[in-house]
Every structure is written in C-alpha cells, then in structure tokens.
PDB file of N, CA and C in Angstrom:
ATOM      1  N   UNK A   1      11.819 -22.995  -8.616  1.00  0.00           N
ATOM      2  CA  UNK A   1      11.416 -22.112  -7.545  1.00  0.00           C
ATOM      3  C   UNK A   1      10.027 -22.517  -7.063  1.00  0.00           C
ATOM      4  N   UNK A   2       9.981 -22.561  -5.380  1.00  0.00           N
ATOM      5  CA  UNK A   2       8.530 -23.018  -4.717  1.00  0.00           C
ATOM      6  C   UNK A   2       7.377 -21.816  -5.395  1.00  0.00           C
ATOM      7  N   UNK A   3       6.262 -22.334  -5.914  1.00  0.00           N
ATOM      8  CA  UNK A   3       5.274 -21.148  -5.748  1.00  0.00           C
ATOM      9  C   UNK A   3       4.683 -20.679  -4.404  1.00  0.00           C
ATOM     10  N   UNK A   4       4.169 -19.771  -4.165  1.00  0.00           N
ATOM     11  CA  UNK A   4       3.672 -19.111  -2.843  1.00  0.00           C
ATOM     12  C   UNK A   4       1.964 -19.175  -2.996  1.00  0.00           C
ATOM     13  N   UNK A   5       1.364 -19.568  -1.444  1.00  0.00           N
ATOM     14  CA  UNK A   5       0.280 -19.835  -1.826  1.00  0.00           C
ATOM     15  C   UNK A   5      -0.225 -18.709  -2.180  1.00  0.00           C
ATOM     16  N   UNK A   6      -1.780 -18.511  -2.648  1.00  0.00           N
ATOM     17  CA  UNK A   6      -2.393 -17.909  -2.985  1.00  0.00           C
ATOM     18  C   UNK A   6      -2.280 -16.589  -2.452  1.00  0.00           C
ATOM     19  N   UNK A   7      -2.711 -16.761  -0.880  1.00  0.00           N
ATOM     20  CA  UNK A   7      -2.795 -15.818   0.141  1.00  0.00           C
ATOM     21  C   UNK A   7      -2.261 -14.831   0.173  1.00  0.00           C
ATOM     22  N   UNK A   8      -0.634 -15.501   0.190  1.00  0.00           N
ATOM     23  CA  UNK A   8       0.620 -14.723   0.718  1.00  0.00           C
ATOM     24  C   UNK A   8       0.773 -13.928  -0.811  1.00  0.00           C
ATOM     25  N   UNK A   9       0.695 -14.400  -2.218  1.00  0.00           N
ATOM     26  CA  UNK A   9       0.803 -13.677  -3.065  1.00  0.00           C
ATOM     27  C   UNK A   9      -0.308 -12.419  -3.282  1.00  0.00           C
ATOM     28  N   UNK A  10      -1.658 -12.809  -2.801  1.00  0.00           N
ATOM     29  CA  UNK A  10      -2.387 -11.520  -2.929  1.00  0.00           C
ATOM     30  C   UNK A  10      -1.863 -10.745  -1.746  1.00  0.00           C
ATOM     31  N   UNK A  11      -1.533 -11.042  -0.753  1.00  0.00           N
ATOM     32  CA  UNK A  11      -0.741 -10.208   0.251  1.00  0.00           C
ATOM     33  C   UNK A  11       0.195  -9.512  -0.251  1.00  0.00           C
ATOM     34  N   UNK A  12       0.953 -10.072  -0.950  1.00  0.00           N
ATOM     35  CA  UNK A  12       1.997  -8.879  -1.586  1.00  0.00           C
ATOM     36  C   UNK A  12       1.723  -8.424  -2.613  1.00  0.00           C
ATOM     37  N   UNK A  13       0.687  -8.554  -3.148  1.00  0.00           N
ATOM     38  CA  UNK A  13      -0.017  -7.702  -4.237  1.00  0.00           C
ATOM     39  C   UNK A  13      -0.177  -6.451  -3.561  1.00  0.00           C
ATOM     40  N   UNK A  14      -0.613  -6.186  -2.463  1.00  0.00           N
ATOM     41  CA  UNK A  14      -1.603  -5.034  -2.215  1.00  0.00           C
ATOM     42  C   UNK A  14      -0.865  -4.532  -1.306  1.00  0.00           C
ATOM     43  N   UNK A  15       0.082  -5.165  -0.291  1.00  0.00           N
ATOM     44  CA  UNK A  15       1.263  -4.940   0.828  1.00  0.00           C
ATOM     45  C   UNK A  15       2.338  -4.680   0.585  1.00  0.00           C
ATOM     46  N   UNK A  16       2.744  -3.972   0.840  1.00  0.00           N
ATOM     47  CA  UNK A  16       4.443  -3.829   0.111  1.00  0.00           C
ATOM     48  C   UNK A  16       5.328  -4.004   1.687  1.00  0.00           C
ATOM     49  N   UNK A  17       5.370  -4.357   2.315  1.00  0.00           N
ATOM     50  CA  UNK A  17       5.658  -4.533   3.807  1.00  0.00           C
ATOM     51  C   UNK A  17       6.927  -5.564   3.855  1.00  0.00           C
ATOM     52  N   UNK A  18       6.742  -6.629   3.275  1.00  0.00           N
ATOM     53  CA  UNK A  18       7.463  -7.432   2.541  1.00  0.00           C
ATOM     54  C   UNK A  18       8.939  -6.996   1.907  1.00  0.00           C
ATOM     55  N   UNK A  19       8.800  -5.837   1.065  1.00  0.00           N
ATOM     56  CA  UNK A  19       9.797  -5.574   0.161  1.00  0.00           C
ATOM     57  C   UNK A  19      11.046  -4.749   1.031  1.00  0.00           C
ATOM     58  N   UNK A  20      10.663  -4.548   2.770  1.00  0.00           N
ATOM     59  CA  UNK A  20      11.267  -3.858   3.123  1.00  0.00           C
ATOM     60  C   UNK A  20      12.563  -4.280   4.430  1.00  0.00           C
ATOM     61  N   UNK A  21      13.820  -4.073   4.757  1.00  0.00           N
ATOM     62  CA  UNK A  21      14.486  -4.437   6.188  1.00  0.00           C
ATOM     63  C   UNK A  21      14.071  -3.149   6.805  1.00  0.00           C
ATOM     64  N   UNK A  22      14.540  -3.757   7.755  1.00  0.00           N
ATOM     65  CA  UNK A  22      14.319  -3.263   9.433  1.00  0.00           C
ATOM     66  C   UNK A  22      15.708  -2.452   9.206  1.00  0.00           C
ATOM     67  N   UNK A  23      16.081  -1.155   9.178  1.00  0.00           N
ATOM     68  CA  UNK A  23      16.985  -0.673   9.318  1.00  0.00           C
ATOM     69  C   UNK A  23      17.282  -0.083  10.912  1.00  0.00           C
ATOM     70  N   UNK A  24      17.018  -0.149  11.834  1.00  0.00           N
ATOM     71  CA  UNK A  24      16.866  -0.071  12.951  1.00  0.00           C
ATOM     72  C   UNK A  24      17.880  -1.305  13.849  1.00  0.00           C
ATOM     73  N   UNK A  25      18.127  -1.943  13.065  1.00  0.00           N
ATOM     74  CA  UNK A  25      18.673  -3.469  13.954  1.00  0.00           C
ATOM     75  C   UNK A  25      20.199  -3.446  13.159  1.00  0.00           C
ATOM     76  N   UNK A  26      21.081  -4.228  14.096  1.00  0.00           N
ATOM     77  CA  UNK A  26      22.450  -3.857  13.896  1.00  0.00           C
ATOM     78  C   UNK A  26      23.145  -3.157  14.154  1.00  0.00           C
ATOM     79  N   UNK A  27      24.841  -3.082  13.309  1.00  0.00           N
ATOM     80  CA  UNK A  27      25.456  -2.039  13.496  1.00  0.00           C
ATOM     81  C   UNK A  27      25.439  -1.280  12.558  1.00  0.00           C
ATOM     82  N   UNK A  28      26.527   0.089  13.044  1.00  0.00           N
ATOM     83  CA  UNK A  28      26.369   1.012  11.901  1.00  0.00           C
ATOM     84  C   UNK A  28      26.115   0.478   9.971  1.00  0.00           C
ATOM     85  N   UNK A  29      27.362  -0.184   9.884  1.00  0.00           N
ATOM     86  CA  UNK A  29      27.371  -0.882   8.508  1.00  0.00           C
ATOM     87  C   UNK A  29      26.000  -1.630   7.932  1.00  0.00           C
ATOM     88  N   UNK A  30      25.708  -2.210   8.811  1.00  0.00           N
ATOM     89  CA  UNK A  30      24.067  -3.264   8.675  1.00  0.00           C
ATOM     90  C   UNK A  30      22.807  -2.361   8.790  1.00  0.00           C
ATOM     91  N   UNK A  31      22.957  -1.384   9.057  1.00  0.00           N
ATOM     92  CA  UNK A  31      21.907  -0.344   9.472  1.00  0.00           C
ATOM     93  C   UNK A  31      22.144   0.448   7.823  1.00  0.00           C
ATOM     94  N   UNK A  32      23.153   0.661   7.912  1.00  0.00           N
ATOM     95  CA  UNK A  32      23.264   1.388   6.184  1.00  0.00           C
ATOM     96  C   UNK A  32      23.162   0.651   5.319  1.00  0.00           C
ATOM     97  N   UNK A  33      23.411  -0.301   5.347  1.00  0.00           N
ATOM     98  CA  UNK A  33      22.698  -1.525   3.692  1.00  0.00           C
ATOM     99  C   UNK A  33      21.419  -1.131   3.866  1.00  0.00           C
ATOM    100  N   UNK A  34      20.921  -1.682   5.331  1.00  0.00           N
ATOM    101  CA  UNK A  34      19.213  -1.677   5.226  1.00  0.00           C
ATOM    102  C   UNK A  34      18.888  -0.527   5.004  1.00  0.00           C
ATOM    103  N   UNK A  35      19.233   0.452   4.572  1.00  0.00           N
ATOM    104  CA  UNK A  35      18.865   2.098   4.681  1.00  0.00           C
ATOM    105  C   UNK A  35      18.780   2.303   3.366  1.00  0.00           C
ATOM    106  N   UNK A  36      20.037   1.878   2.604  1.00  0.00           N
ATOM    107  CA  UNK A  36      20.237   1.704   1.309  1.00  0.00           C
ATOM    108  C   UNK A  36      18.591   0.753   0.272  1.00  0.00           C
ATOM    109  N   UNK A  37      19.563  -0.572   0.909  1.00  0.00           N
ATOM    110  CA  UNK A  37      18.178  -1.727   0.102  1.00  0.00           C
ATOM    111  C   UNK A  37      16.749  -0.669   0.280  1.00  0.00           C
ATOM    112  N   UNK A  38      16.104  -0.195   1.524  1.00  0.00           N
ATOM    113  CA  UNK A  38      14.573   0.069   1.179  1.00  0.00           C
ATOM    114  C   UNK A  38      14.880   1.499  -0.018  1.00  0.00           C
ATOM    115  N   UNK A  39      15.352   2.187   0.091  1.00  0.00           N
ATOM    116  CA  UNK A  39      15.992   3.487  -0.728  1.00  0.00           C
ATOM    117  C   UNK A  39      16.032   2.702  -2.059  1.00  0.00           C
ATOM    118  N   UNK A  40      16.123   1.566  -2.644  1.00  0.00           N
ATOM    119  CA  UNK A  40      15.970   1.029  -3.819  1.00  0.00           C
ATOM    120  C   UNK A  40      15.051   0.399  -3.790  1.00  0.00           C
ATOM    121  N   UNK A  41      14.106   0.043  -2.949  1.00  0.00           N
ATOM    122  CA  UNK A  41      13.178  -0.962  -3.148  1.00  0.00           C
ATOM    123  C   UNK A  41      11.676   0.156  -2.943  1.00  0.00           C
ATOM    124  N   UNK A  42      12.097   1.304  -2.734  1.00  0.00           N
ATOM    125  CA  UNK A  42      11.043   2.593  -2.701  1.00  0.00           C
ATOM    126  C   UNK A  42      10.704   3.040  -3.722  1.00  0.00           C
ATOM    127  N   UNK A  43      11.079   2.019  -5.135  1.00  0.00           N
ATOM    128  CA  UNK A  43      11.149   2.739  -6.561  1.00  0.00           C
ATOM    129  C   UNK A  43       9.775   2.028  -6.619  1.00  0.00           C
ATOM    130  N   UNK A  44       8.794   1.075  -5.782  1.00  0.00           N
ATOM    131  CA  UNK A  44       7.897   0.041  -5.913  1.00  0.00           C
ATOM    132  C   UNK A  44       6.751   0.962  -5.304  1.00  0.00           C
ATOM    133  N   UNK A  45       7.215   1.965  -4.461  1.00  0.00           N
ATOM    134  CA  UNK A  45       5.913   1.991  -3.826  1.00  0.00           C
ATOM    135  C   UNK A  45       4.371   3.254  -4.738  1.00  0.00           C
ATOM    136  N   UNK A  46       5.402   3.579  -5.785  1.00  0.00           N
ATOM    137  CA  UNK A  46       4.575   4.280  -6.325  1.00  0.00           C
ATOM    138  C   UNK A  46       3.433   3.343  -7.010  1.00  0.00           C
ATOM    139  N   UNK A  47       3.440   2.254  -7.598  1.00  0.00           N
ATOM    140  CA  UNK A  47       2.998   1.207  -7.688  1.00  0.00           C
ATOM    141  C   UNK A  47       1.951   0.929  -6.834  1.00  0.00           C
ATOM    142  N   UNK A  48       2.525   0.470  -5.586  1.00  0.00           N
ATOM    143  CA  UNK A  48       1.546  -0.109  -4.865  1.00  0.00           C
ATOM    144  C   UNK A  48       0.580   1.021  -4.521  1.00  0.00           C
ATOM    145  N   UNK A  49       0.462   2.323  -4.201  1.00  0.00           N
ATOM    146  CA  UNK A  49       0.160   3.494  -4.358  1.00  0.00           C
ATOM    147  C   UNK A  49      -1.603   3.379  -5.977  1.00  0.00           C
ATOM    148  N   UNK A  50      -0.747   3.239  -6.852  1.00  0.00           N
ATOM    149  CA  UNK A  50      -2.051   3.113  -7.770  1.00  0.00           C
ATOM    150  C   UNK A  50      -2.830   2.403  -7.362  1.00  0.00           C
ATOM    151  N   UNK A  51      -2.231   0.926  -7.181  1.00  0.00           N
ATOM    152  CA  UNK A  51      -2.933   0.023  -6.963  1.00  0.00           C
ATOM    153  C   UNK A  51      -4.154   0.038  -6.158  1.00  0.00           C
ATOM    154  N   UNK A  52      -4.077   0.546  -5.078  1.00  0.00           N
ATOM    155  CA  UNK A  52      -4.824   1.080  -3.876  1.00  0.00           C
ATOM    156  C   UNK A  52      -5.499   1.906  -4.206  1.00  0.00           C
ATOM    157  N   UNK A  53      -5.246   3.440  -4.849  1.00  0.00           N
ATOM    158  CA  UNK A  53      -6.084   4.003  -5.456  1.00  0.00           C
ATOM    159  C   UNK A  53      -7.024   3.349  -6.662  1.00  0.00           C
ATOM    160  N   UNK A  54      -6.661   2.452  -7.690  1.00  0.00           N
ATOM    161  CA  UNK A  54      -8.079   1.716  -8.085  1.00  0.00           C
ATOM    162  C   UNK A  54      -8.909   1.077  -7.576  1.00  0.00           C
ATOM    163  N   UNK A  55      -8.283   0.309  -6.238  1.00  0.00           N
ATOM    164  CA  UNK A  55      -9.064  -0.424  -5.171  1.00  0.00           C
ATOM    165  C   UNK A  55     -10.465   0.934  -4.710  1.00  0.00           C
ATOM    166  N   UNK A  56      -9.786   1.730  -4.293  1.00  0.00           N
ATOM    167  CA  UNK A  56     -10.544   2.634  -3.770  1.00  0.00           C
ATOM    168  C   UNK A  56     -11.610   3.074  -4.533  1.00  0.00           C
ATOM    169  N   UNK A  57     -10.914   3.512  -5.619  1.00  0.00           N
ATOM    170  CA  UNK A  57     -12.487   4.226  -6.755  1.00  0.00           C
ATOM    171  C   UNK A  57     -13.230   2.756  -6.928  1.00  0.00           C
ATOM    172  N   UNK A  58     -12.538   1.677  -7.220  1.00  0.00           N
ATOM    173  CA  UNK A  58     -13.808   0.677  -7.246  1.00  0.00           C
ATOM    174  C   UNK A  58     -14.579   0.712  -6.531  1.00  0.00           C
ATOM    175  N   UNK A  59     -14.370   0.401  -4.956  1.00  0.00           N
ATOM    176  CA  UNK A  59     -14.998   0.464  -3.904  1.00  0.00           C
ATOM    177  C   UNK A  59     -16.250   1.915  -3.947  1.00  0.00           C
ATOM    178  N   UNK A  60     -15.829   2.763  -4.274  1.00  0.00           N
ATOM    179  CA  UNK A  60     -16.929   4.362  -4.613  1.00  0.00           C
ATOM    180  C   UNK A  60     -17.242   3.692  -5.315  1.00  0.00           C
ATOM    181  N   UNK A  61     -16.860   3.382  -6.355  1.00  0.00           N
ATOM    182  CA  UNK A  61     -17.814   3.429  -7.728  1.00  0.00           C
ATOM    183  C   UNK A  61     -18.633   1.721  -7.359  1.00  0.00           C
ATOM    184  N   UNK A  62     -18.944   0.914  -6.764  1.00  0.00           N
ATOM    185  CA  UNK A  62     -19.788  -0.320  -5.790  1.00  0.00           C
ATOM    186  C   UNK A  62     -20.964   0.930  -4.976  1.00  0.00           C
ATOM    187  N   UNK A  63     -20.190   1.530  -4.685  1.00  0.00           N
ATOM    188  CA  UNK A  63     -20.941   1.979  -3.289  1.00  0.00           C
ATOM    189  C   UNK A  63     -21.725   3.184  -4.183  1.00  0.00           C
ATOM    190  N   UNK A  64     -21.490   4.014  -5.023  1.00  0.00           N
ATOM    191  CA  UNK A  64     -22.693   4.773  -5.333  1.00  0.00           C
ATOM    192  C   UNK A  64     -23.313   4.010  -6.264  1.00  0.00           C
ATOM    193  N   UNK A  65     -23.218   2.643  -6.543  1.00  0.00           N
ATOM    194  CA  UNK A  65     -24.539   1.661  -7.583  1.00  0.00           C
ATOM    195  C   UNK A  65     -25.104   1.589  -6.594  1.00  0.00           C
ATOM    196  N   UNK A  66     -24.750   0.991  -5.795  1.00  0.00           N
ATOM    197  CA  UNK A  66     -25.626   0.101  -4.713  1.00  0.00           C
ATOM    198  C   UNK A  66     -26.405   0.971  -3.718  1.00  0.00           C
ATOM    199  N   UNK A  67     -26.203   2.578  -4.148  1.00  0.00           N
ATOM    200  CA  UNK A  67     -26.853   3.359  -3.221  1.00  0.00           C
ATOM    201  C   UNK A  67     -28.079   3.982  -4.231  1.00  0.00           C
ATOM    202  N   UNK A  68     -27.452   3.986  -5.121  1.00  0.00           N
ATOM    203  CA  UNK A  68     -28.544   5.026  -6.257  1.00  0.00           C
ATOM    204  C   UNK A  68     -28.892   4.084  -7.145  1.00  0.00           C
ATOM    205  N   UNK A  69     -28.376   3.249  -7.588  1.00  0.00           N
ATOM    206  CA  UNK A  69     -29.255   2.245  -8.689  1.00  0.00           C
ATOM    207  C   UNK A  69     -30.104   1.318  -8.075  1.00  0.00           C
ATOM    208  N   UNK A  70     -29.673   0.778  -6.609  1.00  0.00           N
ATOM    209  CA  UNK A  70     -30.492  -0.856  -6.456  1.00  0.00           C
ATOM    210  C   UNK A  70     -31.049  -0.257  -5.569  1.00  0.00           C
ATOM    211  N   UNK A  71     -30.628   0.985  -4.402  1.00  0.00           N
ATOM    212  CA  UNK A  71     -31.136   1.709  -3.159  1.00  0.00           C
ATOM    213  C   UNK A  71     -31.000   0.656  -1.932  1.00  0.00           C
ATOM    214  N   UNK A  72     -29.689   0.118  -1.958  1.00  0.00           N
ATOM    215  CA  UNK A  72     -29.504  -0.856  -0.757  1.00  0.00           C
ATOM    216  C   UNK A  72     -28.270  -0.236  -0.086  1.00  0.00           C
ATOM    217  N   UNK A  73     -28.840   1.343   0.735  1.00  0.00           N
ATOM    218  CA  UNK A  73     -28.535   1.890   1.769  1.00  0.00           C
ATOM    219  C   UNK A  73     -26.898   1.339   2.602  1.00  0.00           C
ATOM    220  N   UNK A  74     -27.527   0.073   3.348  1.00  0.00           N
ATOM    221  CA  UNK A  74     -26.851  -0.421   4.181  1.00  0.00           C
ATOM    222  C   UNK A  74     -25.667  -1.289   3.542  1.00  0.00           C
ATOM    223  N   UNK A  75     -25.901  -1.544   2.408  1.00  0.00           N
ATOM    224  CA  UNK A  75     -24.866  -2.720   1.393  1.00  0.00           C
ATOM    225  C   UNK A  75     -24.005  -1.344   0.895  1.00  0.00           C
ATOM    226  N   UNK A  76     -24.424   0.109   0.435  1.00  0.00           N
ATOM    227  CA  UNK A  76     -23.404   1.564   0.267  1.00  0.00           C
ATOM    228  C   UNK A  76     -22.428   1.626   1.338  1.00  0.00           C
ATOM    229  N   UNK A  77     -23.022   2.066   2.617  1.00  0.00           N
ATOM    230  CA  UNK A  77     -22.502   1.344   3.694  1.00  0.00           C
ATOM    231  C   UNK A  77     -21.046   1.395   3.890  1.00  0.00           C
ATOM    232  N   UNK A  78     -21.071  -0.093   3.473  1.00  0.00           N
ATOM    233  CA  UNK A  78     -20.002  -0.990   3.658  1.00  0.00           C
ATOM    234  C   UNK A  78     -19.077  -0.706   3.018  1.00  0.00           C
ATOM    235  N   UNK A  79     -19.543  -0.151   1.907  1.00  0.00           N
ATOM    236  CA  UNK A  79     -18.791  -0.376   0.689  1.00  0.00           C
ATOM    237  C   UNK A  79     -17.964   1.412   0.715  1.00  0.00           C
ATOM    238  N   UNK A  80     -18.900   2.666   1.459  1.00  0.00           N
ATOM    239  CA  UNK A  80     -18.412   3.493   1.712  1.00  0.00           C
ATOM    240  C   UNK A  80     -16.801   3.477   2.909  1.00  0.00           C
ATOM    241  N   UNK A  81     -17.254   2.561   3.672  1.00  0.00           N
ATOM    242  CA  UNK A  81     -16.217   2.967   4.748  1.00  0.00           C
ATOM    243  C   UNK A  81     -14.923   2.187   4.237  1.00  0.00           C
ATOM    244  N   UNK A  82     -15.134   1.226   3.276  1.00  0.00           N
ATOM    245  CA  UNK A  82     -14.020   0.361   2.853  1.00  0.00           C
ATOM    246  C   UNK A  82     -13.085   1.285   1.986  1.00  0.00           C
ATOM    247  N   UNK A  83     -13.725   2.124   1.042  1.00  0.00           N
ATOM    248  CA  UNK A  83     -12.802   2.997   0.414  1.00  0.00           C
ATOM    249  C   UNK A  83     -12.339   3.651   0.790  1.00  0.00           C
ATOM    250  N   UNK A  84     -12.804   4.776   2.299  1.00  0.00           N
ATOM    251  CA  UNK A  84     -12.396   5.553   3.134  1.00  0.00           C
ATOM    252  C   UNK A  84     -11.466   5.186   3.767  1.00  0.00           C
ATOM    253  N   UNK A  85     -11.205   3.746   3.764  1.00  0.00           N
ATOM    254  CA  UNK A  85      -9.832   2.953   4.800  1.00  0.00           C
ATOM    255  C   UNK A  85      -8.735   2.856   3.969  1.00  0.00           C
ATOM    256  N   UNK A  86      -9.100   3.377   2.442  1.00  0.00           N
ATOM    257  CA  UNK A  86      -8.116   2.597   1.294  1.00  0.00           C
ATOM    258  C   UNK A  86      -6.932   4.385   1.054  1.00  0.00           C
ATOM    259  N   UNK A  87      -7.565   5.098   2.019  1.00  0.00           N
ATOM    260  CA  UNK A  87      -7.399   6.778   2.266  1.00  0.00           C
ATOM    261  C   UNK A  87      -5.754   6.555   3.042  1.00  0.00           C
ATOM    262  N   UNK A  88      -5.825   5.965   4.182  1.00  0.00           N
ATOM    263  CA  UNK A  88      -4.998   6.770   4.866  1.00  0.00           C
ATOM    264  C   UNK A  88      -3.643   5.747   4.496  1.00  0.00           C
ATOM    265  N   UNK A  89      -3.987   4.408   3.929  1.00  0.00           N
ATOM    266  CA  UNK A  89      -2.966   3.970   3.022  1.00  0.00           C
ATOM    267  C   UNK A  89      -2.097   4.447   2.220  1.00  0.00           C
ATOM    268  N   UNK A  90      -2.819   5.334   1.155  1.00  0.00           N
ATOM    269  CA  UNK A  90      -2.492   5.790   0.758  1.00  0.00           C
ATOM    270  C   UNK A  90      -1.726   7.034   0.775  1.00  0.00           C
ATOM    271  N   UNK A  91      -2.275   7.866   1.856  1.00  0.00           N
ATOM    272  CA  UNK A  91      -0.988   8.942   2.413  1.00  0.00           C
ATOM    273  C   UNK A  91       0.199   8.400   2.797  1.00  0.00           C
ATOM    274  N   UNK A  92       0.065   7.311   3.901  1.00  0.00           N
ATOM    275  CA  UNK A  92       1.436   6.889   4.114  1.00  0.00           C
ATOM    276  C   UNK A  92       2.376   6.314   3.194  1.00  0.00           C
ATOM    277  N   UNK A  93       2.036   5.245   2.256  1.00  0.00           N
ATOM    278  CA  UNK A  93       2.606   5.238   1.093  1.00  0.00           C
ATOM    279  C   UNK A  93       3.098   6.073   0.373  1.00  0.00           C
ATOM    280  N   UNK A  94       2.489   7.131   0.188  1.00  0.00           N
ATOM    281  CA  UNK A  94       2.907   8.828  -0.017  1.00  0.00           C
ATOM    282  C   UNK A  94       4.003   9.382   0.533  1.00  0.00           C
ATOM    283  N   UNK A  95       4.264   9.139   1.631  1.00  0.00           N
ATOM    284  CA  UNK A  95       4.574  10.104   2.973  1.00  0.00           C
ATOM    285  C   UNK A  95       5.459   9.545   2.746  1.00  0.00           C
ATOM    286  N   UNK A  96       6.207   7.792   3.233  1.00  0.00           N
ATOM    287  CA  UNK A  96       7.116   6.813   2.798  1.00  0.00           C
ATOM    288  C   UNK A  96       7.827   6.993   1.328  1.00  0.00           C
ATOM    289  N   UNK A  97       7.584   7.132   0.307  1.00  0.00           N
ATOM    290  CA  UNK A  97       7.950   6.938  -0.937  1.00  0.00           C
ATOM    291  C   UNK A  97       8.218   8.801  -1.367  1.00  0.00           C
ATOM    292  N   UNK A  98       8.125   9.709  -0.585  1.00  0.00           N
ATOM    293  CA  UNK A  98       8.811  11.229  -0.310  1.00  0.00           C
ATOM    294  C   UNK A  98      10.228  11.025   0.567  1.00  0.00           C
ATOM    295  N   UNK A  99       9.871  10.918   1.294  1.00  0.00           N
ATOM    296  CA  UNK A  99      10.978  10.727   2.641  1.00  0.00           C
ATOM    297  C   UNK A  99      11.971   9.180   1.631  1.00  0.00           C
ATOM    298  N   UNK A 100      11.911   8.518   1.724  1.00  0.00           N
ATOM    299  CA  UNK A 100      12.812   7.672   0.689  1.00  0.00           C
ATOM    300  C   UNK A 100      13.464   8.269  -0.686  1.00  0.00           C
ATOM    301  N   UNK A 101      12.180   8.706  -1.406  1.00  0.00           N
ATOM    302  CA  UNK A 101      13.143   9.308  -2.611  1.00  0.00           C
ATOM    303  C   UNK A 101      13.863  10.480  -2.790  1.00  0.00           C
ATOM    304  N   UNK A 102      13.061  11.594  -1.993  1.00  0.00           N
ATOM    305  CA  UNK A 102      13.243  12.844  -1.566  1.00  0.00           C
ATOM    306  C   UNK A 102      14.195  13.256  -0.877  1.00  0.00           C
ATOM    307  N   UNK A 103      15.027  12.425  -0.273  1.00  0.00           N
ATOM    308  CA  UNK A 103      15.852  12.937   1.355  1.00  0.00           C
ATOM    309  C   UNK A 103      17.149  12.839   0.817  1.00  0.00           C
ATOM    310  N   UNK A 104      17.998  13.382   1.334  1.00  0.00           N
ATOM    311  CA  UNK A 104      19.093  13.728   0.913  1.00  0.00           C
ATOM    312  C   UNK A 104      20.018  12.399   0.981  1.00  0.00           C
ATOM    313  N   UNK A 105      21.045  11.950   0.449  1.00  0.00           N
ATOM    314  CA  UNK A 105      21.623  10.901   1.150  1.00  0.00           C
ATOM    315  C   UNK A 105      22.529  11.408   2.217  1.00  0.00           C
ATOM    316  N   UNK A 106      23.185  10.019   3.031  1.00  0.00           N
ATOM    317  CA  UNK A 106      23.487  10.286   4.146  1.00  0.00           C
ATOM    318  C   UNK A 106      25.051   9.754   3.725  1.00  0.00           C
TER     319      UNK A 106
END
C-alpha cells in the first residue's frame, strides 16, 4: 500500500471530511448506501471531536503562559483566537455525530 504524504495524513488527522459520501448525488438506491456508509462512518466523529478539544485547551493553556508568565500580550493574542476557532468545530461535529447517531432510520 502507497503511503500518503505527510500533509494529507495530518489532514485527516484533524478532518474527518474525508471519511464521508455525498449522499445527495444519484439515485434513490445510491443515495441510501451513501446515507447508510456516513451513518457507520459517524462512529469516528466522536474521536475527531476530542481531538479538537485537546487542540483547543492546548492552544488556552499557550495563550494564558504567554500572557501571564512571559507577558507577551500580542503572542496571547494569537494564540487566544486560535482556540476560539477550535469552538465552532466542535459544535458542528457535535451537531453531525447527533443527527447521524440519533435519527431514526429511514
């Protein structure tokens, strides 16, 4: 089996975007596999879900050193708004991985 470069593997480290079809395309039958497959492949996203949440507290926990231990303001910053972005990821991942596991079948 080819390895995948670097990139594309930290990409799907942190992306789960990848793991999913387009259930939208096709016909009825092809529309229900793909409905099916993400409905099994939604057992992942709780996963990627942590993942993101440690990203995040790292990112806080960078950003209140660098605000209260070294006092480099503008380097907190950065490091504040990056965790704040690692936020609304995480709802939707949420939101996605309810509605998938949660919903009734069809």
């Amino acid at each position: 089996m080819d390895a995948l470069p670097f990139r594309s593997l930290l990409y799907r480290y942190f992306f789960y975007g990848w793991l999913f079809r387009d259930a939208g395309r096709g016909n009825v039958l092809e529309r229900a596999a793909s409905l099916r497959h993400n409905r099994q492949q939604a057992r992942w996203l709780p996963l990627y879900l942590r993942r993101m949440l440690v990203v995040g507290a790292l990112l806080l926990s960078v950003a209140a050193i660098s605000e209260i231990a070294l006092g480099w303001p503008l380097a907190s910053a950065w490091f504040y708004v990056a965790s704040v972005m690692t936020v609304p990821y995480d709802v939707v991942t949420g939101v996605c991985w309810v509605f998938f596991v949660h919903r009734a079948p069809d």
